[in-house]
Protein backbone atom coordinates (compact mmCIF):
# COMPACT_ATOMS: atom_id res chain seq x y z
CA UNK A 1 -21.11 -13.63 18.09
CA UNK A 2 -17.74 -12.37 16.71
CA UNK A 3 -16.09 -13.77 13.74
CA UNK A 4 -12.36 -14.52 13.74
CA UNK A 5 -10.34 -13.81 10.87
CA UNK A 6 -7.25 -15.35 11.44
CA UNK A 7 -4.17 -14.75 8.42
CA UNK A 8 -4.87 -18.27 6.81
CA UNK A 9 -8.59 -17.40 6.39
CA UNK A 10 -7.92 -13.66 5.09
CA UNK A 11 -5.33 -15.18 2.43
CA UNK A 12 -7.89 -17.83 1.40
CA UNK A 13 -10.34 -15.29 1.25
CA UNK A 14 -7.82 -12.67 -0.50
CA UNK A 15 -6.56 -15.64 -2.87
CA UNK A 16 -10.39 -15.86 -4.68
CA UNK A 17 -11.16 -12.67 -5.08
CA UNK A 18 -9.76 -11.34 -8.79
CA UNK A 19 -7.06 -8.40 -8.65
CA UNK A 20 -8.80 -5.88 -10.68
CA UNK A 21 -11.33 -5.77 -7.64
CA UNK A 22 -8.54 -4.69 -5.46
CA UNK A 23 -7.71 -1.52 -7.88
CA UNK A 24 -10.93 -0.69 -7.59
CA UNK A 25 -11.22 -0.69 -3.94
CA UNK A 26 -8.45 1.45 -3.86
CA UNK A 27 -9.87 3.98 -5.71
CA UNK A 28 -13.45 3.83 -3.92
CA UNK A 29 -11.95 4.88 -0.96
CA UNK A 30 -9.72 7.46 -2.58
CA UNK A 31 -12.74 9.37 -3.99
CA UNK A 32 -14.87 8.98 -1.24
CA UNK A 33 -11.87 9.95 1.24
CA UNK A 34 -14.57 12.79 2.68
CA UNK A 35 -16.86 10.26 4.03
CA UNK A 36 -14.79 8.53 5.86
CA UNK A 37 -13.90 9.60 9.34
CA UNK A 38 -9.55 9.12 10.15
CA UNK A 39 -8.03 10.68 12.51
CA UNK A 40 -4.41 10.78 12.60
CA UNK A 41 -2.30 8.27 13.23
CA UNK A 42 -0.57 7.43 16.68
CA UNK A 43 2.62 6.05 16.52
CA UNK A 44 4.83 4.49 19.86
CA UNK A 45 8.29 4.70 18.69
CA UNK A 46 10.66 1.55 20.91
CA UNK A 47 14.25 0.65 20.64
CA UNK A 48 16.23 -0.45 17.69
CA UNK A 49 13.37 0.93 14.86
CA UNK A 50 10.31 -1.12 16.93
CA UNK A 51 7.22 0.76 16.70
CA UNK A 52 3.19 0.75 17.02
CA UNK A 53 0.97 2.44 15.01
CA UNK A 54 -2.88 2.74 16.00
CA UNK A 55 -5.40 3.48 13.09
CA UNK A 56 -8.60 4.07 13.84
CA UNK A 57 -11.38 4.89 10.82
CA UNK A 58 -15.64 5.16 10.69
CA UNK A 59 -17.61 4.54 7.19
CA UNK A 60 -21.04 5.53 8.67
CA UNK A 61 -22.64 4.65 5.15
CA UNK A 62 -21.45 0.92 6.13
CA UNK A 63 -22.08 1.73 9.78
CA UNK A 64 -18.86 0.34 10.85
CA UNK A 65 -15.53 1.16 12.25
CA UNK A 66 -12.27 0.19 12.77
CA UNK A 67 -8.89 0.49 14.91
CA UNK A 68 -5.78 -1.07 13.67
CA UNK A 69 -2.92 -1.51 15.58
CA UNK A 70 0.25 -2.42 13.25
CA UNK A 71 3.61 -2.95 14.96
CA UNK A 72 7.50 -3.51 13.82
CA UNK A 73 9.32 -5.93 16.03
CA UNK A 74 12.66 -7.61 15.81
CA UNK A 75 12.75 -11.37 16.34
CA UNK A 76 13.90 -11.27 19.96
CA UNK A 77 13.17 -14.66 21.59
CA UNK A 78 13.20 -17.18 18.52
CA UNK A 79 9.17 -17.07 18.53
CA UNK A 80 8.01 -17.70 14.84
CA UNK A 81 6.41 -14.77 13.54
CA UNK A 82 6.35 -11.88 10.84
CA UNK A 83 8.91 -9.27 11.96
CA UNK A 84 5.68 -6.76 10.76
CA UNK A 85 2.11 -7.83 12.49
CA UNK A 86 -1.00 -5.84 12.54
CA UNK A 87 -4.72 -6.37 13.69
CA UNK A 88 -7.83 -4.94 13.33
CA UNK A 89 -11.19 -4.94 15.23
CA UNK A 90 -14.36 -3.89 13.71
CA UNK A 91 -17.05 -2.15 15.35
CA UNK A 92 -20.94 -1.73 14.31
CA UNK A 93 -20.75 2.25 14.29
CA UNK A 94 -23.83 2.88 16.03
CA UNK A 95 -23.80 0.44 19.11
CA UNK A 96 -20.38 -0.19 19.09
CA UNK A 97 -20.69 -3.62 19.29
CA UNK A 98 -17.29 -5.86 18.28
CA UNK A 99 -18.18 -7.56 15.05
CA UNK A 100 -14.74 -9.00 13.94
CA UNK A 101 -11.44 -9.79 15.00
CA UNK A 102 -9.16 -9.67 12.30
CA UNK A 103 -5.37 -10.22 11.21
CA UNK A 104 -4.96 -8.13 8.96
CA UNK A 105 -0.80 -8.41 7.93
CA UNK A 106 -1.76 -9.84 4.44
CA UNK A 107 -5.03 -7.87 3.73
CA UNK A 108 -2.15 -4.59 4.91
CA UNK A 109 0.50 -6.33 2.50
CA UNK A 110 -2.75 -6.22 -0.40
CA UNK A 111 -3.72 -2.47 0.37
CA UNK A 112 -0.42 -1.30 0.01
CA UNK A 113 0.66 -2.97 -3.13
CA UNK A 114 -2.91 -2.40 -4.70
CA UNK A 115 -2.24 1.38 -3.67
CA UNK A 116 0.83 1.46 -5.56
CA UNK A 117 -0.54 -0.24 -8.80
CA UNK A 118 -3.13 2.43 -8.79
CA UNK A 119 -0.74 5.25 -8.54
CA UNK A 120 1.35 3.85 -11.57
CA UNK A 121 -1.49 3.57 -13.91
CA UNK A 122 -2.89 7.02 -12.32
CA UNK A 123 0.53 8.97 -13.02
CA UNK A 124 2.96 7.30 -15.18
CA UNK A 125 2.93 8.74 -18.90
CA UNK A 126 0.35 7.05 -21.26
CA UNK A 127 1.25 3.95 -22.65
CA UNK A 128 4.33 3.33 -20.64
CA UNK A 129 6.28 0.22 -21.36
CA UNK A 130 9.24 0.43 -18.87
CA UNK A 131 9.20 -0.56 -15.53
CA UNK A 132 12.12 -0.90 -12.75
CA UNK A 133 11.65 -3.21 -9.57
CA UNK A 134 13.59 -2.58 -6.15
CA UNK A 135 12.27 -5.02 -3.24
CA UNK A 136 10.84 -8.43 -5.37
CA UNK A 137 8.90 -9.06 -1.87
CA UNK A 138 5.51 -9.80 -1.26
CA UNK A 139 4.08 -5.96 -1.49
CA UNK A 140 5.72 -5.85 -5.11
CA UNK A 141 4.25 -9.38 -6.04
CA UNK A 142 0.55 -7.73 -4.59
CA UNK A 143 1.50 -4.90 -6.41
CA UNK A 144 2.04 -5.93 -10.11
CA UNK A 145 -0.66 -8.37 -9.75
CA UNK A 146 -3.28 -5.59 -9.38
CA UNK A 147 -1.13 -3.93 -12.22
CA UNK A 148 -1.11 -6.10 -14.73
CA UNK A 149 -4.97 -6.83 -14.29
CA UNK A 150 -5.36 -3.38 -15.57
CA UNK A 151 -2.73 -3.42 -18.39
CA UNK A 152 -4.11 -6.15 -21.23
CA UNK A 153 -3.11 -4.12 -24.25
CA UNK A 154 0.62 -3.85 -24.66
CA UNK A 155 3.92 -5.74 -23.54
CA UNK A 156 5.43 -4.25 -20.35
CA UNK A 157 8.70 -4.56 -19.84
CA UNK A 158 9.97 -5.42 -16.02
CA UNK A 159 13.53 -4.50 -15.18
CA UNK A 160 14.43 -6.30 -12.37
CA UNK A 161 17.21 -5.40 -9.61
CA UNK A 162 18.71 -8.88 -8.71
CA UNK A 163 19.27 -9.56 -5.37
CA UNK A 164 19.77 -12.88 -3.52
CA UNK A 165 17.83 -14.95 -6.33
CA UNK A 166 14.40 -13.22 -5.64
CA UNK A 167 14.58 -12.19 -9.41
CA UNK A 168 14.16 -16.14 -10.18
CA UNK A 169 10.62 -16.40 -7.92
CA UNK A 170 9.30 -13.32 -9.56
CA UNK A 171 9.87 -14.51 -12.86
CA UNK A 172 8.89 -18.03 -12.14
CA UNK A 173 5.79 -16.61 -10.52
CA UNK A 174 4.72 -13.77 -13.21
CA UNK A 175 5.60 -15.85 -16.75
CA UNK A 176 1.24 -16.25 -16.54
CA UNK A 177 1.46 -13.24 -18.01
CA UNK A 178 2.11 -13.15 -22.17
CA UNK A 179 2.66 -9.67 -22.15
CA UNK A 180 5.42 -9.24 -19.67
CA UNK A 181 8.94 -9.55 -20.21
CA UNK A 182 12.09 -9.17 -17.82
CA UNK A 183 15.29 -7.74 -17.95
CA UNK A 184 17.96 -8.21 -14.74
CA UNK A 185 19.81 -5.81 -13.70
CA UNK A 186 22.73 -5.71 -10.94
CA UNK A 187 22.33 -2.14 -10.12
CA UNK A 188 20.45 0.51 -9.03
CA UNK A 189 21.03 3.23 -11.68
CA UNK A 190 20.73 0.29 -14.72
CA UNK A 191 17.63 -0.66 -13.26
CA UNK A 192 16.30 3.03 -13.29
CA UNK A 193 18.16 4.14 -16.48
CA UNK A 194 15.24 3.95 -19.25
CA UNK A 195 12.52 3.12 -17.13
CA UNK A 196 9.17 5.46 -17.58
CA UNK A 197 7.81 3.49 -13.87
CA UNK A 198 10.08 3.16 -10.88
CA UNK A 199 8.45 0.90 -8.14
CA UNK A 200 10.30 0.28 -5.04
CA UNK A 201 9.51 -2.04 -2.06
CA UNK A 202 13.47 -1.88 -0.26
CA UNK A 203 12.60 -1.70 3.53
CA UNK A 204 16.19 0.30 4.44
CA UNK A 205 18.38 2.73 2.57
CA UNK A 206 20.90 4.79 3.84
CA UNK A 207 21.35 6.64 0.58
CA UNK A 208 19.40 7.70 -2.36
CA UNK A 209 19.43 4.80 -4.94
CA UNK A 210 20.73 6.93 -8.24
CA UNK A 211 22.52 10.81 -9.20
CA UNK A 212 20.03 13.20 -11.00
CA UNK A 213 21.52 12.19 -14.10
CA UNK A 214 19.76 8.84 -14.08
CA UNK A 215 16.22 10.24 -14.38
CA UNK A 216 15.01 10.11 -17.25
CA UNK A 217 11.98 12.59 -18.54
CA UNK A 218 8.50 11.26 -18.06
CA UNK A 219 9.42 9.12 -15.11
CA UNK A 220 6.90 8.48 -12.34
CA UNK A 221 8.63 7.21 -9.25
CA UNK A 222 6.63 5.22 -6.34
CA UNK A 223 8.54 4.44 -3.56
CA UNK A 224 6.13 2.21 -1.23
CA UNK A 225 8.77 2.72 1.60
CA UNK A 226 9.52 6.37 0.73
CA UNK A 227 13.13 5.60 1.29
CA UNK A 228 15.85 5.83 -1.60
CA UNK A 229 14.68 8.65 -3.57
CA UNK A 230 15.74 12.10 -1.44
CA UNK A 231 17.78 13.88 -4.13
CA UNK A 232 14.44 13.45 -6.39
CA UNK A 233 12.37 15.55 -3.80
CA UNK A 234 14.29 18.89 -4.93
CA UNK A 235 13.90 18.60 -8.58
CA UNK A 236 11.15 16.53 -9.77
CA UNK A 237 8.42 18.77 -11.02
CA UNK A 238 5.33 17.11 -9.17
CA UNK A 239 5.09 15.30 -6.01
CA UNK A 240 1.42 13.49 -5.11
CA UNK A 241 0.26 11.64 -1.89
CA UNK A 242 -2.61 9.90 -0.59
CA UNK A 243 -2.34 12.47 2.45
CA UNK A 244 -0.54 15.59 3.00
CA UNK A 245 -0.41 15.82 6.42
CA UNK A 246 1.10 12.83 7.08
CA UNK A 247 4.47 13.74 5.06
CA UNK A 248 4.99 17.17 6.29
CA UNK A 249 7.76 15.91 8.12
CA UNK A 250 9.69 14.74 4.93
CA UNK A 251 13.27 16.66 5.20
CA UNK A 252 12.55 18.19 1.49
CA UNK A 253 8.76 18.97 2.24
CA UNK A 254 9.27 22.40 1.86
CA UNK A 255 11.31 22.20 -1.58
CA UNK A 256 8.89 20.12 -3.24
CA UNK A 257 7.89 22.19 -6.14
CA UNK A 258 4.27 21.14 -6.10
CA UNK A 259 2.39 18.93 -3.96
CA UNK A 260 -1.23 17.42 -4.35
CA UNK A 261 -3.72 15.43 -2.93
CA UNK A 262 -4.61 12.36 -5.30
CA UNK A 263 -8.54 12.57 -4.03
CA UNK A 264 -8.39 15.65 -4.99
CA UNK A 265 -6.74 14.73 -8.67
CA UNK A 266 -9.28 12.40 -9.02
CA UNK A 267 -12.24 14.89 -8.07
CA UNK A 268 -11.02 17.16 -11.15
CA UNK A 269 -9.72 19.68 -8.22
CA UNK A 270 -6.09 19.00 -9.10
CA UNK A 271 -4.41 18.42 -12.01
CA UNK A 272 -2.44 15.08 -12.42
CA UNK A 273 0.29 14.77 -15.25
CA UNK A 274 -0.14 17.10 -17.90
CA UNK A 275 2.64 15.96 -20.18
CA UNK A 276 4.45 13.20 -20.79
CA UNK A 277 7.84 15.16 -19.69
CA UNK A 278 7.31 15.50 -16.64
CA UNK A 279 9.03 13.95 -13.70
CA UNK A 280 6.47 12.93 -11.12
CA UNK A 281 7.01 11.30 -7.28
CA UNK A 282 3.91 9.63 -5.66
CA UNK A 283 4.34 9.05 -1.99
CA UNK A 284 1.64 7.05 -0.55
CA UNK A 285 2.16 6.83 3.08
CA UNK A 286 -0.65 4.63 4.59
CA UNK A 287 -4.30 5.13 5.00
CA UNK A 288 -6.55 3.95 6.96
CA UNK A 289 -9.36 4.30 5.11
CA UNK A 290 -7.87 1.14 2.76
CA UNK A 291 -7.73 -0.66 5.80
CA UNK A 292 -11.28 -0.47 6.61
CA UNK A 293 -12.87 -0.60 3.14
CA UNK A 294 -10.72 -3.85 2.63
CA UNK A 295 -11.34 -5.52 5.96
CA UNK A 296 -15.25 -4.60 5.04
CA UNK A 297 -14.76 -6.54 1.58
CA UNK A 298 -13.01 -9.42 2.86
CA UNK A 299 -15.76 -9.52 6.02
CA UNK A 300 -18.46 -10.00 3.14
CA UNK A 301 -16.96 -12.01 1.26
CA UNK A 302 -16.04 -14.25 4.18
CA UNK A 303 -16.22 -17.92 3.22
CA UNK A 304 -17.66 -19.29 6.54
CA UNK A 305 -15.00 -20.44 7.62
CA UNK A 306 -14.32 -17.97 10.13
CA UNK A 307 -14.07 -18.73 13.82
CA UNK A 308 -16.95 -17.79 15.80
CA UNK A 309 -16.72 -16.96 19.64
CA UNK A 310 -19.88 -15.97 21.86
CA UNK A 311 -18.76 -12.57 23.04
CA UNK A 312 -20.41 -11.66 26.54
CA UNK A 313 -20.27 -8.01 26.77
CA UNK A 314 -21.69 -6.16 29.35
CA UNK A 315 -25.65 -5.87 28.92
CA UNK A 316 -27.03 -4.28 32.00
CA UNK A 317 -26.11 -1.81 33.84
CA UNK A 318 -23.99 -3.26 36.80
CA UNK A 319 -22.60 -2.92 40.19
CA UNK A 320 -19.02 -3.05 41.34
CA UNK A 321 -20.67 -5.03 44.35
């Protein structure tokens, strides 16, 4: 039998399980990077920005593995549908029998925002107070979820960059919280001005968001999209990603003035932030890894509700005819 996981039954499932757990899945995978096996990923670039991106990832200790094929695709035809879809299939490792169907766009929206919650409380100074929003979509709502179920013992400050009411959701949605408070901004460089975190979520920038000027000391900057923050790239003092390899190709790559790993930061073979003056980037590209070590969480904690379908592989060895 394979079980469907269609995107109502991953958000159900996703929507029950508490946001600290996310954090920690995040950084599971991040220390255990070596023992997982992820080979690049493929990308098919199409017209006007489409794309596809396969992802393919083993975890023997779980004896499963995964491919995910994520795509970007304009609305062409009027069809109803996320402009961003991805799915994944999971194989038992071994046999290579098909286990799972899965949707994965929210359980990809979860990863990425989790991601970025654990790189803010991983690099931002201690105690930090100040954070700016860019992009008040559904990554960043993922995203300061996981954060604030790690942050219980101090207000946090939100500086929000308004922009076509989503301020008013985000607010709405987020007053749970006693220890958060908001401040609205209608620009970019009052949004960044005074903020120790910088999170953004904008999908398109043609230009960097702020002059050098705006940066204050101490400031950790995550841009989920890696788009807006260029100028940064030639003076900020550290730069940290969940993979090297796959950022190479960043224009400044070879002006960053240090560049780590954060598995290896978190194995003690790095060092992180040192001081709270520092300026520090954190470009977190994709991996799959996440994908697979979520899609394995949310396939045990399935609520039996899943679609089942007899699946009649081939189970003897065959003639053509």
């Amino acid at each position: 039998m394979i079980k469907i996981f269609d995107f109502e039954t991953c958000k159900k499932i996703g929507s029950q399980l508490p946001a600290g757990e996310y954090f920690e899945w995040i950084d599971f995978a991040l220390k255990n990077k070596d023992k997982f096996v992820m080979p690049a990923k493929t990308r098919i670039n199409q017209a006007d920005g489409d794309y596809y991106a396969c992802m393919p990832c083993m975890y023997e200790e779980e004896n499963l593995v995964c491919n995910k094929m994520i795509g970007r695709h304009q609305i062409k035809r009027g069809e109803e549908r996320s402009v961003m879809m991805s799915d994944l299939l999971l194989y038992e490792a071994d046999t290579g029998i098909l286990k799972a169907v899965m949707d994965v766009e929210y359980i990809t929206t979860l990863r990425t925002g989790a991601a970025a919650a654990h790189s803010a409380i991983m690099y931002a100074k201690k105690d930090f107070k100040t954070v700016g929003l860019f992009g008040l979509g559904n990554i960043m709502f993922a995203c300061i979820e996981v954060l604030m179920s790690q942050i219980t013992d101090r207000e946090i400050t939100f500086k929000l960059y308004k922009y076509h009411n989503h301020e008013e959701r985000f607010m709405n949605y987020f007053s749970k919280f006693e220890n958060i408070k908001f401040e609205l901004c209608e620009t970019y460089e009052e949004t960044i001005e005074g903020s120790d975190v910088i999170i953004s979520a904008v999908t398109r920038a043609t230009e960097d968001f702020a002059e050098d000027d705006c940066y204050k000391e101490g400031v950790t900057i995550i841009p989920i999209m890696t788009l807006g923050f260029q100028n940064c790239d030639l003076f900020f003092d550290k730069v940290f990603t969940d993979e090297i390899e796959q950022i190479t190709g960043f224009k400044y790559f070879n002006e960053f003035k240090s560049i780590e790993n954060t598995t290896d930061v978190l194995l003690g073979k790095a060092e992180g932030r040192v001081n709270d003056k520092e300026r520090i980037l954190v470009y977190n590209y994709g991996l799959a890894i996440h994908d697979l070590y979520f899609a394995i969480q949310f396939y045990k904690n399935s609520l039996n509700e899943e679609k089942e379908i007899e699946y009649n592989y081939c189970k003897d060895k065959f003639f053509m005819l």
